[in-house]
Protein backbone atom coordinates (compact mmCIF):
# COMPACT_ATOMS: atom_id res chain seq x y z
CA UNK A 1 0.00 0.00 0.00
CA UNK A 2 1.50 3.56 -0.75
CA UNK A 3 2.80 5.89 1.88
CA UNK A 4 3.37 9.19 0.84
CA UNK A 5 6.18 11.24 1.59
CA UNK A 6 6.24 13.35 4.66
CA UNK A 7 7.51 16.23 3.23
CA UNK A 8 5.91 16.73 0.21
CA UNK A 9 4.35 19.55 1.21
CA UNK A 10 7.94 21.44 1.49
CA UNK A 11 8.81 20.81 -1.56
CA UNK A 12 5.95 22.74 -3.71
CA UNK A 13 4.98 26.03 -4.01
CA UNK A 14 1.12 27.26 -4.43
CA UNK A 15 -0.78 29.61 -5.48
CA UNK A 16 -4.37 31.08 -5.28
CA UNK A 17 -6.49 30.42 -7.98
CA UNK A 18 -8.10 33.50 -9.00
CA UNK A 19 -10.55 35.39 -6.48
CA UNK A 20 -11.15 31.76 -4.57
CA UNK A 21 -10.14 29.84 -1.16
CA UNK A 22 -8.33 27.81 -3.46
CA UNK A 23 -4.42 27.03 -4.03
CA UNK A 24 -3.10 25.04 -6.50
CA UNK A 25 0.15 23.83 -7.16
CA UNK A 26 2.33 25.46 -9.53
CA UNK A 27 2.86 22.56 -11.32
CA UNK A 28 -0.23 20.39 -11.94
CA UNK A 29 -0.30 17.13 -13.56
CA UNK A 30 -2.43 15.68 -16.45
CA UNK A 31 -3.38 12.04 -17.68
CA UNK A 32 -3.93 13.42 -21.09
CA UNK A 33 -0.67 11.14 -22.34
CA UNK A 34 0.54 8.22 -21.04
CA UNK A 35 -2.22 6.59 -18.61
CA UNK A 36 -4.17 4.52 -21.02
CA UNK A 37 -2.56 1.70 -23.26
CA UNK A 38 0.68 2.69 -23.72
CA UNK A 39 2.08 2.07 -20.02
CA UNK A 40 1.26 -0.89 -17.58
CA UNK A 41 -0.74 0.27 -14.46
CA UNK A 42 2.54 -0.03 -12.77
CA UNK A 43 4.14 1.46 -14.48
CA UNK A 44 1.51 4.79 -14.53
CA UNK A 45 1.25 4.50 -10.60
CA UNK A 46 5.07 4.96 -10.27
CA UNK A 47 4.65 8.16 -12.16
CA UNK A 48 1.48 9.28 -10.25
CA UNK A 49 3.63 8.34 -6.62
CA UNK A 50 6.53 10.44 -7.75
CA UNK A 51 4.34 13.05 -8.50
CA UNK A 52 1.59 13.07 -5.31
CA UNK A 53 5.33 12.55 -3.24
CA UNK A 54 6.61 16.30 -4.95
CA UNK A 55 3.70 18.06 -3.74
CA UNK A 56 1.52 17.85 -6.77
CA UNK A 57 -2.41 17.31 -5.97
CA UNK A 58 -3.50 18.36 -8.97
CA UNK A 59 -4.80 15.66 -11.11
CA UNK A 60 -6.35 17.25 -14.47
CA UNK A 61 -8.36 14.41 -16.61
CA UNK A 62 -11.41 14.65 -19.20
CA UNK A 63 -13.67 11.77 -20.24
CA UNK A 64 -11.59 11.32 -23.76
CA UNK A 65 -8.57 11.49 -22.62
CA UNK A 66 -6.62 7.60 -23.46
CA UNK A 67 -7.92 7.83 -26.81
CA UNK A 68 -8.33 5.31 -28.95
CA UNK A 69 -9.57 3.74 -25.56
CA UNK A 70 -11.79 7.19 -24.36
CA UNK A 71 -12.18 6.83 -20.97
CA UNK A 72 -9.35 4.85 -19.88
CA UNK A 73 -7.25 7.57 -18.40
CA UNK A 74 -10.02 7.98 -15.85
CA UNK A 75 -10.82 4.37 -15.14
CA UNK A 76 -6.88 3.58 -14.64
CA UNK A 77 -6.84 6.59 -12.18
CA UNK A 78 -9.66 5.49 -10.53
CA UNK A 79 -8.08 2.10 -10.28
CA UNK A 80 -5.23 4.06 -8.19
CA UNK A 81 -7.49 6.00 -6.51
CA UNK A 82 -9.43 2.79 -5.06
CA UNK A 83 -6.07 0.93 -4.10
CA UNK A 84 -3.79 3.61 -3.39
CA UNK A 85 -4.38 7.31 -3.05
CA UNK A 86 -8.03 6.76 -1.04
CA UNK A 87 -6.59 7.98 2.02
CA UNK A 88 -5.41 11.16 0.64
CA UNK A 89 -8.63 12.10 -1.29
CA UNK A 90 -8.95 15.46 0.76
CA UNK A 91 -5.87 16.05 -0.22
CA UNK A 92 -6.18 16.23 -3.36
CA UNK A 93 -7.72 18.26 -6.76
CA UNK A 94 -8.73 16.34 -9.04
CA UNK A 95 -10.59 18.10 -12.12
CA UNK A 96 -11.98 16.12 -15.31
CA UNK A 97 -13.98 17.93 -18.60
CA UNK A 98 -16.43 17.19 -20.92
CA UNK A 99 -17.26 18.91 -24.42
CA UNK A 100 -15.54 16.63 -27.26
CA UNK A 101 -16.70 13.51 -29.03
CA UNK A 102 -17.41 11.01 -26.46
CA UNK A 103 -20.38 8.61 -27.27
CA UNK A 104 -21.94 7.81 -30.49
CA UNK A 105 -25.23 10.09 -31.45
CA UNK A 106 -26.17 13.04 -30.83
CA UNK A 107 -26.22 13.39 -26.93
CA UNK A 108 -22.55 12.96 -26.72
CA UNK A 109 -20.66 15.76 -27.73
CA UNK A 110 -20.35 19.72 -27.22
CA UNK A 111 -22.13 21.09 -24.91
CA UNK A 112 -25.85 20.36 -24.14
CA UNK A 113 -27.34 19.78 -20.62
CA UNK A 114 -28.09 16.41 -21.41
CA UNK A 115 -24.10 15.82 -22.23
CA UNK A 116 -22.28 17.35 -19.66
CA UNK A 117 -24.21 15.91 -16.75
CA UNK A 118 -24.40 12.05 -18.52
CA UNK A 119 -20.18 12.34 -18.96
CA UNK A 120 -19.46 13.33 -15.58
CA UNK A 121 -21.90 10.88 -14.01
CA UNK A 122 -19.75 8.64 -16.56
CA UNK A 123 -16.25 9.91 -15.33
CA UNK A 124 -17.84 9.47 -11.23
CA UNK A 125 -18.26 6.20 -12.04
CA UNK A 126 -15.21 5.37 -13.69
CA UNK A 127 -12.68 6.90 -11.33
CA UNK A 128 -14.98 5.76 -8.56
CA UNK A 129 -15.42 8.85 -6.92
CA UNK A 130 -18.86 10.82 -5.29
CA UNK A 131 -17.88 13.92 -6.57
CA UNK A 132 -14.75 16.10 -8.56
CA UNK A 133 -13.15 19.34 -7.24
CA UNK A 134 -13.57 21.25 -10.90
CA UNK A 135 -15.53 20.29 -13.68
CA UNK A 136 -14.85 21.92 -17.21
CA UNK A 137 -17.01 22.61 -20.51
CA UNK A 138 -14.02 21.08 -22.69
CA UNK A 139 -14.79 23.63 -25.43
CA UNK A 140 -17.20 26.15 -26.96
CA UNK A 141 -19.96 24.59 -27.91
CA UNK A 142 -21.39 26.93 -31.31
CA UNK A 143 -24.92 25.93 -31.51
CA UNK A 144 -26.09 25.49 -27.88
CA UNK A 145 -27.22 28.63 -25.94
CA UNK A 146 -24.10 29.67 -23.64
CA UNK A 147 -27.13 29.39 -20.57
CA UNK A 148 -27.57 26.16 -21.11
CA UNK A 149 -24.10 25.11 -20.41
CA UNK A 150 -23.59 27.12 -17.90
CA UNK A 151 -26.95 26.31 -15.96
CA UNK A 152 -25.50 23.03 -16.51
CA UNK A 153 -22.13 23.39 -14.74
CA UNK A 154 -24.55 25.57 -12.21
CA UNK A 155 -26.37 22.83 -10.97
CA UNK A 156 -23.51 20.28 -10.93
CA UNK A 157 -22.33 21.89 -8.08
CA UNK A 158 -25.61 22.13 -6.89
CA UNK A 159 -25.62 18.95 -6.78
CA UNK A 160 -22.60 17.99 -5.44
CA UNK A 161 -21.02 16.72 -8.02
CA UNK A 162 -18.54 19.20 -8.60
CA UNK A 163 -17.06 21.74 -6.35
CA UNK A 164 -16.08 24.09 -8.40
CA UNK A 165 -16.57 24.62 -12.16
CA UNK A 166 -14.24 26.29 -15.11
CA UNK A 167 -13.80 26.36 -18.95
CA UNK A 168 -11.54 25.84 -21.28
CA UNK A 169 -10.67 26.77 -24.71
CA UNK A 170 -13.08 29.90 -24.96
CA UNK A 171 -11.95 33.45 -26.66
CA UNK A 172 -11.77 36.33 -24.15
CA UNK A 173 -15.56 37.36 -25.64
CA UNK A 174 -16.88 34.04 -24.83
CA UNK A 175 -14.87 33.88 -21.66
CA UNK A 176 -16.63 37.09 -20.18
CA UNK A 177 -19.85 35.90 -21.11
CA UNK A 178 -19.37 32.58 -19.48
CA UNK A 179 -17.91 34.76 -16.50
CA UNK A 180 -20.71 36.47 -16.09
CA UNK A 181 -23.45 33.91 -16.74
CA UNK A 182 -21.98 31.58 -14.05
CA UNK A 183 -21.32 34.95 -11.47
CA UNK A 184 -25.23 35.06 -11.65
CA UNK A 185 -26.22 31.66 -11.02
CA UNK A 186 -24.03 31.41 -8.10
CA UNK A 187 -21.38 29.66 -9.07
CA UNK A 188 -18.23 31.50 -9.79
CA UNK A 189 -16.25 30.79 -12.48
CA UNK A 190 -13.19 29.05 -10.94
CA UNK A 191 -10.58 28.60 -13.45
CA UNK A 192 -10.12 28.33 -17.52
CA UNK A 193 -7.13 26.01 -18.69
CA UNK A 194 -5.95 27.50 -21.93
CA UNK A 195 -3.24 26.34 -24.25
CA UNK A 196 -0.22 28.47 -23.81
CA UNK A 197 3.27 27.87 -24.60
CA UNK A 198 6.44 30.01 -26.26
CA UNK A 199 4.81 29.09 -29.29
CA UNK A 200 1.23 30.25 -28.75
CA UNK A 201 0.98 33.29 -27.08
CA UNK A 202 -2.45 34.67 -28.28
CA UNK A 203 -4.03 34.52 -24.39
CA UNK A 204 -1.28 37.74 -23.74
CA UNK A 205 -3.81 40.01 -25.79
CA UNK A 206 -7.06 39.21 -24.98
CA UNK A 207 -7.54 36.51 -22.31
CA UNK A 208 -5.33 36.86 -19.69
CA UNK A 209 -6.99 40.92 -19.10
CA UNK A 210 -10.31 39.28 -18.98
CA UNK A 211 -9.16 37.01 -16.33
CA UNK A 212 -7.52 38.92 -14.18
CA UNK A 213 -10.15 41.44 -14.31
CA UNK A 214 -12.90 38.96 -13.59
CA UNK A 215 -11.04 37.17 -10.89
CA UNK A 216 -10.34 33.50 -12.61
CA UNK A 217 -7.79 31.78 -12.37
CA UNK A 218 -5.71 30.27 -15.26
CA UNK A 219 -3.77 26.68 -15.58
CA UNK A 220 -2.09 26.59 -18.99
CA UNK A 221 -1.53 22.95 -20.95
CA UNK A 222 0.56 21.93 -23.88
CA UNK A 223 3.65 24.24 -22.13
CA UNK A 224 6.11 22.60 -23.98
CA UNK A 225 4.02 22.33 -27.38
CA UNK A 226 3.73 18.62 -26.63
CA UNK A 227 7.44 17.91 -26.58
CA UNK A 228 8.51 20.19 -29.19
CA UNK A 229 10.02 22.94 -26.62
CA UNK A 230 12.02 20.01 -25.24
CA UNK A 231 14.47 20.46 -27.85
CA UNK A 232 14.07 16.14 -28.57
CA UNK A 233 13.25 17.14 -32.23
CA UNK A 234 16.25 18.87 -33.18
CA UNK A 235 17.89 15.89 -33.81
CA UNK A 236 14.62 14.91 -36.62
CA UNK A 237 11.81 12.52 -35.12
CA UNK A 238 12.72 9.15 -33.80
CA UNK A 239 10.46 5.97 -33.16
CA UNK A 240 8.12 5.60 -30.90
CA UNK A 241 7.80 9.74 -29.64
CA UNK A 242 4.56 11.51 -29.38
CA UNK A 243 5.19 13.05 -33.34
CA UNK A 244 5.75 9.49 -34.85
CA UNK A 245 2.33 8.16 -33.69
CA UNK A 246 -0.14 7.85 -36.43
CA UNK A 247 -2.58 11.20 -36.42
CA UNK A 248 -0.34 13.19 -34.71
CA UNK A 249 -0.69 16.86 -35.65
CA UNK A 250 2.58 17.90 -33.75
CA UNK A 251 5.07 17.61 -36.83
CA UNK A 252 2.89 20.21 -38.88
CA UNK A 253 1.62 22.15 -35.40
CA UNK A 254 5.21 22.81 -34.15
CA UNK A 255 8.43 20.99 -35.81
CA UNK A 256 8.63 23.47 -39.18
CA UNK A 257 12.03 24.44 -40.22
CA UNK A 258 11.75 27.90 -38.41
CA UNK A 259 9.85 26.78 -34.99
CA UNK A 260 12.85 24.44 -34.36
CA UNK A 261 15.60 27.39 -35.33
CA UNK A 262 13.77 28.75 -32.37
CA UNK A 263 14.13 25.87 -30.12
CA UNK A 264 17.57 25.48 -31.24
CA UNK A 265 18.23 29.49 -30.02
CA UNK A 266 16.08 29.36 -27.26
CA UNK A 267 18.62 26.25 -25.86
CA UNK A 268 21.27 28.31 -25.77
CA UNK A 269 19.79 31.01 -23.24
CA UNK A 270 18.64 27.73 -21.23
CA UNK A 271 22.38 26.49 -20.88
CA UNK A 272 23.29 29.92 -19.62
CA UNK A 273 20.76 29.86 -16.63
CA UNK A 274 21.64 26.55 -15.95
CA UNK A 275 18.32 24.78 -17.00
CA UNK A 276 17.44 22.74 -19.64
CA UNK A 277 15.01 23.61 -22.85
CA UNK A 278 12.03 22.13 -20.95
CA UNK A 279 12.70 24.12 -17.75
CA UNK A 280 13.20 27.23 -19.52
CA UNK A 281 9.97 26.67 -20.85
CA UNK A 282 8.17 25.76 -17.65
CA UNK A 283 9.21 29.21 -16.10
CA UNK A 284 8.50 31.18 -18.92
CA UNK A 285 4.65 30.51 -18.55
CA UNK A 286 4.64 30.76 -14.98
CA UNK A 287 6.39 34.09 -14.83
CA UNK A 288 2.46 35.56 -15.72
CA UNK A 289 0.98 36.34 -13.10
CA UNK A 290 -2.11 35.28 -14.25
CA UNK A 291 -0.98 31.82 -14.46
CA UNK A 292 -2.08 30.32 -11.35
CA UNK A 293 -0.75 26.54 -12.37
CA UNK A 294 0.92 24.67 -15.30
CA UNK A 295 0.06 21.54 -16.98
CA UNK A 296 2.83 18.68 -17.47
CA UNK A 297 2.58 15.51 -17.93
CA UNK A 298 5.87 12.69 -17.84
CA UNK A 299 6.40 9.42 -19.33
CA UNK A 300 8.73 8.59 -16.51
CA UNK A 301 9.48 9.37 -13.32
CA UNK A 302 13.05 11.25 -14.61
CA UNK A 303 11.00 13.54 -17.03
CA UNK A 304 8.83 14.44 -14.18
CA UNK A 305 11.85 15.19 -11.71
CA UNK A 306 13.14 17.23 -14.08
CA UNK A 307 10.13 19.51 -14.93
CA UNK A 308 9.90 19.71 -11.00
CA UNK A 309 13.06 21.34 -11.34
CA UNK A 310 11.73 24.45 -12.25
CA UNK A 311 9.94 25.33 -8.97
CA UNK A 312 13.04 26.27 -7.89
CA UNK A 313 14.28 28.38 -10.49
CA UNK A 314 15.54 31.51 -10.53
CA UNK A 315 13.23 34.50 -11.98
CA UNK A 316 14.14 36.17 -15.53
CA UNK A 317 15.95 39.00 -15.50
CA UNK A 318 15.16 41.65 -17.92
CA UNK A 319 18.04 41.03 -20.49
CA UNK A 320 16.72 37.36 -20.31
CA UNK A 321 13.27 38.69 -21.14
CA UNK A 322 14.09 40.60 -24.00
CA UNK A 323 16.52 38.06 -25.38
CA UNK A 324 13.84 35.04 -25.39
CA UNK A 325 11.09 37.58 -26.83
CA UNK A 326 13.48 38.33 -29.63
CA UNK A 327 14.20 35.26 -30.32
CA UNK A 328 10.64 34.08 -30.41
CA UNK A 329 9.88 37.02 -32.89
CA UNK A 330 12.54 35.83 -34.84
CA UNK A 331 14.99 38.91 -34.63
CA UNK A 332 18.15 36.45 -33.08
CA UNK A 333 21.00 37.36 -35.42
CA UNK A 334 22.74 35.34 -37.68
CA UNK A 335 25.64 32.91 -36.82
C-alpha cells in the first residue's frame, strides 16, 4: 500500500487560484498522455507516486482522454485512486472535462445539458469517486445557448457533483460571457485552462486581461508544445515519440524548419541559466501572473523530476526577457 512522503508539502509552491479559497500547485499534472494503453498500471502508478510525493495534488483528466480507448485515463486513475491514493482524497484536486466527441449520437458531444451531466456521471463512475473538485465545458460549444451550459455546470455543483466549475478553450468574448453567466447563477467561475506555450501566445492580448479582471484563475496545458520545446526534435523525429504516432498533428503544429531554429536558439539562453530547454519553458509561462498553475505531464518518473526542477528556479531577469522575446519574434542574429 503507498505511503506518501512526509515532506511533500515542502517541496511545492502554491498559489491562489483567482478570487477563490483555493491554491493550487504550480505545477499540476495531467493524464492526457501516457495513462491509457501505452504504459502498464505499474508502471503509470510509479509516475502518479513520484508526482503526489513532490507536492503535486492536482490531477487534471477529461472523459476522452486515453484515446483510442476514451475513458481509460479515468478508469486507470480510478483504479489508483481505489487501491492507493483513497486515504489522501482530501488532499487532493482532481478536475476532469467534458465537451468533445465522447459517445456515439447526438447526446454525446459539445455542450448540451443532457451531455455534460451524462459524462461526468460517466467519469464518477469510472474513477470511482462521489464527486470532482472542478468540472470543465471542454470547449465552446457553437450551436447550444451559452445558458444552457452554464446552468449546466450551475447545478452540478448544486448537486454535489462538482465543487467548483471552469472552462476551457473559450476566446476572451466568450470567456466574459461565461464569467458572467456563471457569477449570476451562483457559481463563480473558478478557473479556464488555456493552451499556452512560447509558441502560442495569443491569451497575452485578450484573455489573460479578462481574467484577471474577472477574478479566474488560469492553468495553462501543452507548455512545452507537446514535446517540441524540449528540444528532442532537433535531432529529426525518432520511433516511438509523441510526433511518430499515427494522427499526430505535432510535426505540422510545431516541428517546421523555423519553430525548431527557435528551439535550437532558445537552448542556448537555457544552458546559460543553468536549466534545460524544458525548464526554460516551464518558467517562462509561470512568470504571468495570471498563471495560477501549469500543466505537465511525464512518461517517466526522470522527465517528471526534471520539470519539478523548475519550482526552484531563478526569476528572468530583464536582459533574459528581452533576449527570449526576440528570439521568439525571430529577430536572433545570424551565426
Amino acid at each position: 500500500m503507498y505511503s506518501a512522503s512526509k515532506d511533500r508539502y515542502e517541496k511545492m509552491k502554491y498559489r491562489r487560484c483567482g478570487r477563490s479559497g483555493l491554491l493550487l500547485p504550480e505545477v499540476s499534472f495531467g493524464l492526457w498522455q501516457n495513462f491509457s494503453l501505452e504504459k502498464t498500471l505499474e508502471e503509470q502508478k510509479e509516475i502518479l507516486f513520484a508526482a503526489f510525493d513532490a507536492g503535486i495534488t492536482h490531477f487534471d483528466l477529461a472523459n476522452n482522454y486515453g484515446h483510442p480507448a476514451n475513458g481509460m485515463a479515468e478508469e486507470n486513475f480510478g483504479r489508483v485512486m481505489r487501491d492507493e491514493f483513497r486515504p489522501y482524497r482530501d488532499e487532493m484536486v482532481i478536475s476532469t472535462k467534458a465537451g468533445y466527441d465522447m459517445w456515439e449520437g447526438p447526446y454525446g458531444n459539445w455542450g448540451s445539458r443532457k451531455y455534460l451531466i451524462a459524462s461526468l456521471d460517466q467519469s464518477l463512475k469510472r474513477m470511482g469517486l462521489d464527486y470532482v473538485d472542478i468540472f470543465y465545458h471542454h470547449r465552446p460549444d457553437p450551436e447550444t445557448p451559452l445558458e444552457e451550459t452554464m446552468g449546466a455546470l450551475s447545478d452540478i455543483v448544486r448537486q454535489g457533483k462538482a465543487l467548483y466549475v471552469g472552462i476551457s478553450n473559450y476566446g476572451p468574448e466568450e470567456t466574459e460571457k461565461a464569467v458572467a453567466i456563471l457569477r449570476a447563477n451562483g457559481t463563480p467561475c473558478l478557473i479556464h485552462q488555456v493552451r499556452y506555450n512560447m509558441f502560442e501566445r495569443a491569451p497575452e492580448k485578450g484573455l489573460f486581461p479578462v481574467l484577471e479582471r474577472e477574478g479566474v484563475g488560469c492553468i495553462c496545458f501543452s507548455p512545452l508544445a507537446q514535446g517540441a520545446l524540449t528540444g528532442k526534435y532537433l535531432k529529426g523525429i525518432e520511433a516511438g515519440t509523441r510526433a511518430s504516432r499515427a494522427g499526430s498533428t505535432l510535426k505540422e503544429r510545431y516541428l517546421s524548419p523555423e519553430k525548431l531554429r527557435t528551439v535550437e536558439q532558445l537552448s542556448r539562453t537555457a544552458a546559460e541559466r543553468g536549466q534545460t530547454m524544458a525548464q526554460l519553458a516551464l518558467s517562462w509561462v509561470l512568470r504571468r501572473r495570471e498563471v495560477t498553475s501549469v500543466l505537465i505531464g511525464a512518461s517517466s518518473t526522470a522527465q517528471l523530476k526534471e520539470n519539478l526542477a523548475v519550482i526552484s528556479a531563478p526569476g528572468f531577469t530583464e536582459k533574459e526577457e528581452n533576449e527570449i522575446t526576440d528570439i521568439l519574434e525571430g529577430k536572433w542574429e545570424n551565426d
